[in-house]
Protein backbone atom coordinates (compact mmCIF):
# COMPACT_ATOMS: atom_id res chain seq x y z
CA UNK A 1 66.95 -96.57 7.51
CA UNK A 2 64.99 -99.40 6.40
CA UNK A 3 66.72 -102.16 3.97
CA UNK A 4 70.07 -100.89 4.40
CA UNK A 5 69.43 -98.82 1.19
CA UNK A 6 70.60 -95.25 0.11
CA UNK A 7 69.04 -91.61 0.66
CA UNK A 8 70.71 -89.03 -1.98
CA UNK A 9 68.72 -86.33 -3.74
CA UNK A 10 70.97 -84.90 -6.33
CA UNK A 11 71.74 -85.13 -9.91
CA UNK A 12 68.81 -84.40 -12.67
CA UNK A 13 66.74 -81.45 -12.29
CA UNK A 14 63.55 -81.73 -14.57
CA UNK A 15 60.54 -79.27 -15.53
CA UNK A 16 58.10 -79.07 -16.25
CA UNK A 17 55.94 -76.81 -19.08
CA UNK A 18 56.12 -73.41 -18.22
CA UNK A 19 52.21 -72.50 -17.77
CA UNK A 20 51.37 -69.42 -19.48
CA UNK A 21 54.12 -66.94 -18.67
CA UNK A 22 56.68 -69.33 -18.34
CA UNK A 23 57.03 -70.36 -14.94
CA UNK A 24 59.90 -72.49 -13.51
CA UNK A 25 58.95 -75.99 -13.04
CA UNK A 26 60.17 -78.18 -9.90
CA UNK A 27 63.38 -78.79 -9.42
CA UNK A 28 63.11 -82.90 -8.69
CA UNK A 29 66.01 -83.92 -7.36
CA UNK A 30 66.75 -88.02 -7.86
CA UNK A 31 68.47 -90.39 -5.50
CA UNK A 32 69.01 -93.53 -4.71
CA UNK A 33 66.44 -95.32 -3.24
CA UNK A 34 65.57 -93.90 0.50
CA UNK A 35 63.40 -95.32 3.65
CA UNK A 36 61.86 -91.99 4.66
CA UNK A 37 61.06 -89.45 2.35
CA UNK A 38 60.65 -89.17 -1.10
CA UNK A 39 61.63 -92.03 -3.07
CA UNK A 40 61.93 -90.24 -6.17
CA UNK A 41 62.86 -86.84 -5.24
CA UNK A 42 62.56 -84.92 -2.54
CA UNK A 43 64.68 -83.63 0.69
CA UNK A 44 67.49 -85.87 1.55
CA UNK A 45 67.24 -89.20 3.92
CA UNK A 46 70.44 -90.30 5.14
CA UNK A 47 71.78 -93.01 6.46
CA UNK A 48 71.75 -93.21 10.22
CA UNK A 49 75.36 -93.08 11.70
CA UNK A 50 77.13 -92.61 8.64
CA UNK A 51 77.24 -89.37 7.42
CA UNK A 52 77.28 -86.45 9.81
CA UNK A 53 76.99 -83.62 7.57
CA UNK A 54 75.60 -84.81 4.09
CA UNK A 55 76.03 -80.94 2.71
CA UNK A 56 79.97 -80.86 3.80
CA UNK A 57 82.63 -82.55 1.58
CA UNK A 58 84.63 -83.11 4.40
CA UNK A 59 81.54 -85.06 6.00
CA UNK A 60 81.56 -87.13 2.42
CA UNK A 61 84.91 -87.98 2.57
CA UNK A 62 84.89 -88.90 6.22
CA UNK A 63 81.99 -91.33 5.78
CA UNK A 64 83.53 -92.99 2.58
CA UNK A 65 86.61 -93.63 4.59
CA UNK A 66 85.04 -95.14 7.47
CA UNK A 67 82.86 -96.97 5.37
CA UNK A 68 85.91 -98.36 3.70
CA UNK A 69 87.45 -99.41 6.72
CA UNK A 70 84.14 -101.97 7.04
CA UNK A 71 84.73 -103.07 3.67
CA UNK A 72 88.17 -103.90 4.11
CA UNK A 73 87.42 -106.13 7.55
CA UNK A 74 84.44 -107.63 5.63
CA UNK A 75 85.32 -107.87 1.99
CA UNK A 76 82.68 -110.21 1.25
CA UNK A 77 79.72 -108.56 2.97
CA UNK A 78 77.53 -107.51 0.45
CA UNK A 79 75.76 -105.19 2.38
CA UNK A 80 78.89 -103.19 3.80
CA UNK A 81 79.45 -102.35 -0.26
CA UNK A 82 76.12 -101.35 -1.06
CA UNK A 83 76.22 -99.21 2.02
CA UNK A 84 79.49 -97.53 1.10
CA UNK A 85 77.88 -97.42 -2.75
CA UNK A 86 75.84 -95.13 -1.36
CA UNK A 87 78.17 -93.15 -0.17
CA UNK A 88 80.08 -92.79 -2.81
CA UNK A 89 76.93 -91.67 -5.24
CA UNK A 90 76.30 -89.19 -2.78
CA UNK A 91 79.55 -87.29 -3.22
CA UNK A 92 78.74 -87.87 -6.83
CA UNK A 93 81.77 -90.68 -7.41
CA UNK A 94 79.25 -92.41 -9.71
CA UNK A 95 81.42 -95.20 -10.84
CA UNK A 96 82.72 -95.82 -7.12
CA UNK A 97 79.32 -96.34 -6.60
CA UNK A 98 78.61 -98.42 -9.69
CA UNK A 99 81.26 -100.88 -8.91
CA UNK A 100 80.46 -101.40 -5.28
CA UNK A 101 77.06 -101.58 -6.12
CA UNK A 102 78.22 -104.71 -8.58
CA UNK A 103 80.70 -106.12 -6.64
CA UNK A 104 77.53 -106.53 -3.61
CA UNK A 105 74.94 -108.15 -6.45
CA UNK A 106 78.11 -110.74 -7.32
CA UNK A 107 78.72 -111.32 -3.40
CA UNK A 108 74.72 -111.98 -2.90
CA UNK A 109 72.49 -111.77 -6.25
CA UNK A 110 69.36 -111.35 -4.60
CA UNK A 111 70.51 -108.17 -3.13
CA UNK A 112 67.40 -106.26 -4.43
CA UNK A 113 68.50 -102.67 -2.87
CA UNK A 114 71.86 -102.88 -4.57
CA UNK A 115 69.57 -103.57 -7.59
CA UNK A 116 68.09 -100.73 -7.19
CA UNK A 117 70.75 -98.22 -6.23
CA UNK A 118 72.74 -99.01 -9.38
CA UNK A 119 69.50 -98.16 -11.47
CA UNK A 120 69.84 -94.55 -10.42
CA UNK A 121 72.96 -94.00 -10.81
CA UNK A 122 72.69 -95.37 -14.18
CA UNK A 123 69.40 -93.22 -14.72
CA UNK A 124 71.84 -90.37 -13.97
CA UNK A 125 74.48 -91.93 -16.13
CA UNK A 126 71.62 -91.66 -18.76
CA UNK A 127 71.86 -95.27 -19.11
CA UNK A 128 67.94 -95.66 -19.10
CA UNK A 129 67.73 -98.86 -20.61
CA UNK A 130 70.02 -100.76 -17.83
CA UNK A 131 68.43 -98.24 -15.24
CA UNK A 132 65.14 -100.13 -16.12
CA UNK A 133 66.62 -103.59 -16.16
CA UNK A 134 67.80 -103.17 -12.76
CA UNK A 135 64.82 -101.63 -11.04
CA UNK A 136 62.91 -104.88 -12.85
CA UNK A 137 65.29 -107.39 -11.54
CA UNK A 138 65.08 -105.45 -7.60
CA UNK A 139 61.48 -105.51 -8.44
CA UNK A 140 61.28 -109.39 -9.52
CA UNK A 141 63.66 -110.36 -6.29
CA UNK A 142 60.66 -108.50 -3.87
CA UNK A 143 57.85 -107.59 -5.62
CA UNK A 144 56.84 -105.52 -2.64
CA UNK A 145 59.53 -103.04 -2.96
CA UNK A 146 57.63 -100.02 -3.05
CA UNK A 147 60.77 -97.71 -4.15
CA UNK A 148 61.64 -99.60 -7.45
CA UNK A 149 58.76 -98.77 -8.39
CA UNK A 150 58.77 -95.47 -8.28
CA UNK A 151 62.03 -96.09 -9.44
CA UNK A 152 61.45 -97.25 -12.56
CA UNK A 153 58.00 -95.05 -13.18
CA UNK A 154 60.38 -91.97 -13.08
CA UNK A 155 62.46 -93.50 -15.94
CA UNK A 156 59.60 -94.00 -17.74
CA UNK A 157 58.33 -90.87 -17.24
CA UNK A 158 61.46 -89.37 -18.68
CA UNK A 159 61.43 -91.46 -21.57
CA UNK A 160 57.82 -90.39 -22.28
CA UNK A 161 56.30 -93.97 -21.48
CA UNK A 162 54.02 -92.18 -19.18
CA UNK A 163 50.93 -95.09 -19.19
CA UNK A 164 54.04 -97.58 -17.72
CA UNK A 165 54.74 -94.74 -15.22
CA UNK A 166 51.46 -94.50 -14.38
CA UNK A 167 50.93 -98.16 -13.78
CA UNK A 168 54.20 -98.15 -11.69
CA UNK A 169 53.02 -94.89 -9.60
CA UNK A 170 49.80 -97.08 -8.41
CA UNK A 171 51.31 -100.37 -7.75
CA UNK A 172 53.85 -98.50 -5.28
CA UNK A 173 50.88 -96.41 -3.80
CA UNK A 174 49.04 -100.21 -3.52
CA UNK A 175 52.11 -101.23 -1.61
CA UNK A 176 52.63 -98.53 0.56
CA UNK A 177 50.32 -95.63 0.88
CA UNK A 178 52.62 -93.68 3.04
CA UNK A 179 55.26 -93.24 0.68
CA UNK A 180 55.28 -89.62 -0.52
CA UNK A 181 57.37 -89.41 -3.49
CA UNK A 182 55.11 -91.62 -5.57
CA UNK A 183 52.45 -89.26 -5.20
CA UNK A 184 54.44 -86.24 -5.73
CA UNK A 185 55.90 -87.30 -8.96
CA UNK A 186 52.76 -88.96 -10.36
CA UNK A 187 51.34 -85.19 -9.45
CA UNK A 188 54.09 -84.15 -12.13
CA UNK A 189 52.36 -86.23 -14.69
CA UNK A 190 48.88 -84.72 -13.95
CA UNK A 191 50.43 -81.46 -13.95
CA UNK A 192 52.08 -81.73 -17.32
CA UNK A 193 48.60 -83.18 -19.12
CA UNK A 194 46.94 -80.18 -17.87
CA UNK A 195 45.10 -82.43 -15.00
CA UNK A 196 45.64 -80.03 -12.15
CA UNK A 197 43.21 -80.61 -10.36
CA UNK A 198 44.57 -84.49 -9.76
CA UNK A 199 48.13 -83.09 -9.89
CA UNK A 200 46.85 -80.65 -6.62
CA UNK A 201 45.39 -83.69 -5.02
CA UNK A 202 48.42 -86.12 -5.27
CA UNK A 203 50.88 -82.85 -4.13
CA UNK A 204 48.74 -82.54 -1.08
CA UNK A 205 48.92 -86.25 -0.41
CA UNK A 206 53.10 -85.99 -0.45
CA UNK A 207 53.10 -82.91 1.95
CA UNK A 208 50.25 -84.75 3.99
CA UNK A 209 53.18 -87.50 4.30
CA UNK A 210 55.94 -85.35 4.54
CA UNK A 211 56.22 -81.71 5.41
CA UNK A 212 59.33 -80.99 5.32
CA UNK A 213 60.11 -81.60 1.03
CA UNK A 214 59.57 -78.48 -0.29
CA UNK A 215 58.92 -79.83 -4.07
CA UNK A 216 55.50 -80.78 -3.45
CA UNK A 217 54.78 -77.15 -2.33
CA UNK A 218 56.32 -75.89 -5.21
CA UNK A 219 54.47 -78.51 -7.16
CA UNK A 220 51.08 -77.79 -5.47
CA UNK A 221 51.86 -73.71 -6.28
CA UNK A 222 52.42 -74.49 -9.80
CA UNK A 223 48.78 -76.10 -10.44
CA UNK A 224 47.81 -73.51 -8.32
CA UNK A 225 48.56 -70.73 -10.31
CA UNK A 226 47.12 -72.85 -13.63
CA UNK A 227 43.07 -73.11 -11.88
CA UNK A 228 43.51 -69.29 -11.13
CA UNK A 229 44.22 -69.61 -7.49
CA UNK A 230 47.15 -66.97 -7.27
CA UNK A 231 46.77 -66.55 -3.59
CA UNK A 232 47.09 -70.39 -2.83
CA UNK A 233 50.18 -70.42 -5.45
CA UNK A 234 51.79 -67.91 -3.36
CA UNK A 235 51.49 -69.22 -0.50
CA UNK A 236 52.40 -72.40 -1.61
CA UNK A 237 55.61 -71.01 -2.99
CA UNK A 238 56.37 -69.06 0.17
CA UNK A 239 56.39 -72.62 2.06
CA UNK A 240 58.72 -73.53 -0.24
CA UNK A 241 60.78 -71.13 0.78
CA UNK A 242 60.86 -71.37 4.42
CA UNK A 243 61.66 -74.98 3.88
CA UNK A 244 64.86 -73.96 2.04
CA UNK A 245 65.56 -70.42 1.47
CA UNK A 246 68.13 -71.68 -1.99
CA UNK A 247 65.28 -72.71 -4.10
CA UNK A 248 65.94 -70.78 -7.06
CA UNK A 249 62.72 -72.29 -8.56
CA UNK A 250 60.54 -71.01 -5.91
CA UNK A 251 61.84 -67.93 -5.92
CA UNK A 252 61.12 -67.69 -8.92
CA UNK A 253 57.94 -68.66 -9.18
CA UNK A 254 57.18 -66.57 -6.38
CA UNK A 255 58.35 -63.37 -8.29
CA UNK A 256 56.17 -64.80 -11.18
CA UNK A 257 52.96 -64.81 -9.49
CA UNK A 258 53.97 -61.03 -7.74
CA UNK A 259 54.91 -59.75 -10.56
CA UNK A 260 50.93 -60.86 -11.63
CA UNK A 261 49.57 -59.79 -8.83
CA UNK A 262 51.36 -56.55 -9.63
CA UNK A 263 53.53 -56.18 -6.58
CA UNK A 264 56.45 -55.19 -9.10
CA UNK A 265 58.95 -54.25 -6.69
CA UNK A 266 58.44 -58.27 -4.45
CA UNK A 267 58.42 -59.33 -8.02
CA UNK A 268 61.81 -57.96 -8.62
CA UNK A 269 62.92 -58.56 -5.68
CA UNK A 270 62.15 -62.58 -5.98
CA UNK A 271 63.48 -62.92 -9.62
CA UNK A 272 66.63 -61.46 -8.40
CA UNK A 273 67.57 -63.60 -5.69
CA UNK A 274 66.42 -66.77 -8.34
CA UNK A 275 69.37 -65.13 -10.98
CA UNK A 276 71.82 -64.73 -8.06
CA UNK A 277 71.13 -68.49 -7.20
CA UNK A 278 70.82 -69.82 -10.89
CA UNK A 279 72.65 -67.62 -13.30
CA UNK A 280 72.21 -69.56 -16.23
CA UNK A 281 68.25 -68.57 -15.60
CA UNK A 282 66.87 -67.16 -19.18
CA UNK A 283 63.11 -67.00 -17.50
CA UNK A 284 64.67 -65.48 -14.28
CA UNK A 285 67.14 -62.78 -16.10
CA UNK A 286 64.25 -61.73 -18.15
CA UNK A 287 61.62 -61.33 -15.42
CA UNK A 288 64.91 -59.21 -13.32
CA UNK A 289 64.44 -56.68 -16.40
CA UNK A 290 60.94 -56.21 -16.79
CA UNK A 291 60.54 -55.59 -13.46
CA UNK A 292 62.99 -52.81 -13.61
CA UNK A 293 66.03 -54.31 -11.94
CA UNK A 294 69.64 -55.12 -13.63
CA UNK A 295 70.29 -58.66 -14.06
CA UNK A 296 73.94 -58.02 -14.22
């Protein structure tokens, strides 16, 4: 993976407006800054070599303890700490991570990826503020880091600062075209200002990039569904889906747009395997019911 940096997809889920009869909104999935793959959410990069089974936390705890064995023959290598930083915010030890992370921008302070990392884990702290600082200062070290950028757009998009985000979205597109989460989640801006058109056109750039996220279709479906194109929604959804068959919000959304099509019974269906995957689903529980099924 490129610049030694981090590839973890979990922590804050956010949506989007529900569009007319309340349909789930992405489920964007933040990390620490990645090579490959979405920068801002997306499916998971790892890091070559060091984590075997990224799902498993048996394959967590194995990496963290060979990582530490590194950082114990080189306790003043910098990048052996923001490597095992990683780690460590991928099994969601968050201030593991921030303390290796701090202990690598003391060893070198021009570290720019351990800049970086800490920011999201401090965005998922909900330390936005510091988040920012951080991706600025990774950002100021090389100005051509295309991931603090999107970074720091998707703090500002949570914080409602969406003409920053914007700006940030387009400088990391300037710097690298290629990279498919800035398009994806500047799509989520478009989408929620009602631009769907533009939101359609940046999801399609991300799955033109990468395939294999399953966000962007989801995305893409969403907009979809808002220009009238049920058909392309559906099928947009359903590619969701074959890229991973636990996407409660796909299911979902698929069960949405049967249950308008009025295949009731592939509408139930759907809706009930979202509840079974998200119980805490108000949208999902109610569609299980109107369709006719018991959301027990």
């Amino acid at each position: 993976m490129p610049d030694g940096a981090i590839g973890l997809r979990t922590g804050s889920a956010r949506r989007a407006r529900a569009f007319g009869m309340m349909l789930a909104a992405p489920l964007l999935l933040t990390g620490c800054i990645s090579g490959p793959g979405f920068g801002g959410s997306g499916a998971i990069s790892t890091i070559p070599g060091a984590e075997s089974d990224p799902g498993s936390v048996a394959g967590a705890q194995a990496n963290i303890a060979s990582l530490s064995e590194v950082v114990r023959a080189n306790p003043r290598d910098a990048g052996a700490l923001n490597v095992r930083g990683t780690a460590y915010a991928r099994a969601g030890a968050n201030n593991e991570a921030l303390q290796d992370f701090s202990n690598a921008i003391t060893i070198d302070p021009r570290l720019y990826q351990a800049y970086a990392n800490r920011a999201l884990v401090l965005r998922r702290l909900g330390k936005l503020d510091l988040a920012i600082a951080d991706f600025s200062r990774a950002i100021e070290i090389n100005p051509n880091y295309d991931q603090a950028y999107v970074g720091r757009a998707n703090v500002y998009r949570q914080t409602n600062r969406v003409d920053l985000a914007l700006a940030d979205f387009a400088a990391a597109i300037q710097i690298n075209s290629q990279n498919p989460g800035a398009y994806h989640d500047r799509g989520l801006i478009y989408q929620l200002r009602g631009e769907h058109q533009a939101a359609i056109n940046d999801f399609s750039a991300a799955i033109e990039r990468d395939a294999t996220a399953p966000e962007p279709w989801n995305g893409r479906g969403l907009s979809k569904l808002a220009t009238g194109d049920s058909k392309g929604a559906l099928d947009d959804f359903n590619a969701a889906l074959n890229l991973n068959k636990n996407y409660a919000d796909a299911w979902l959304n698929r069960g949405m747009v049967q249950e308008q099509l009025g295949n009731r019974d592939d509408a139930r269906a759907a809706c009930q395997r979202a509840l079974s995957l998200s119980p805490g689903s108000a949208v999902a529980r109610a569609c299980v019911q109107r369709t006719g099924g018991v959301a027990g």
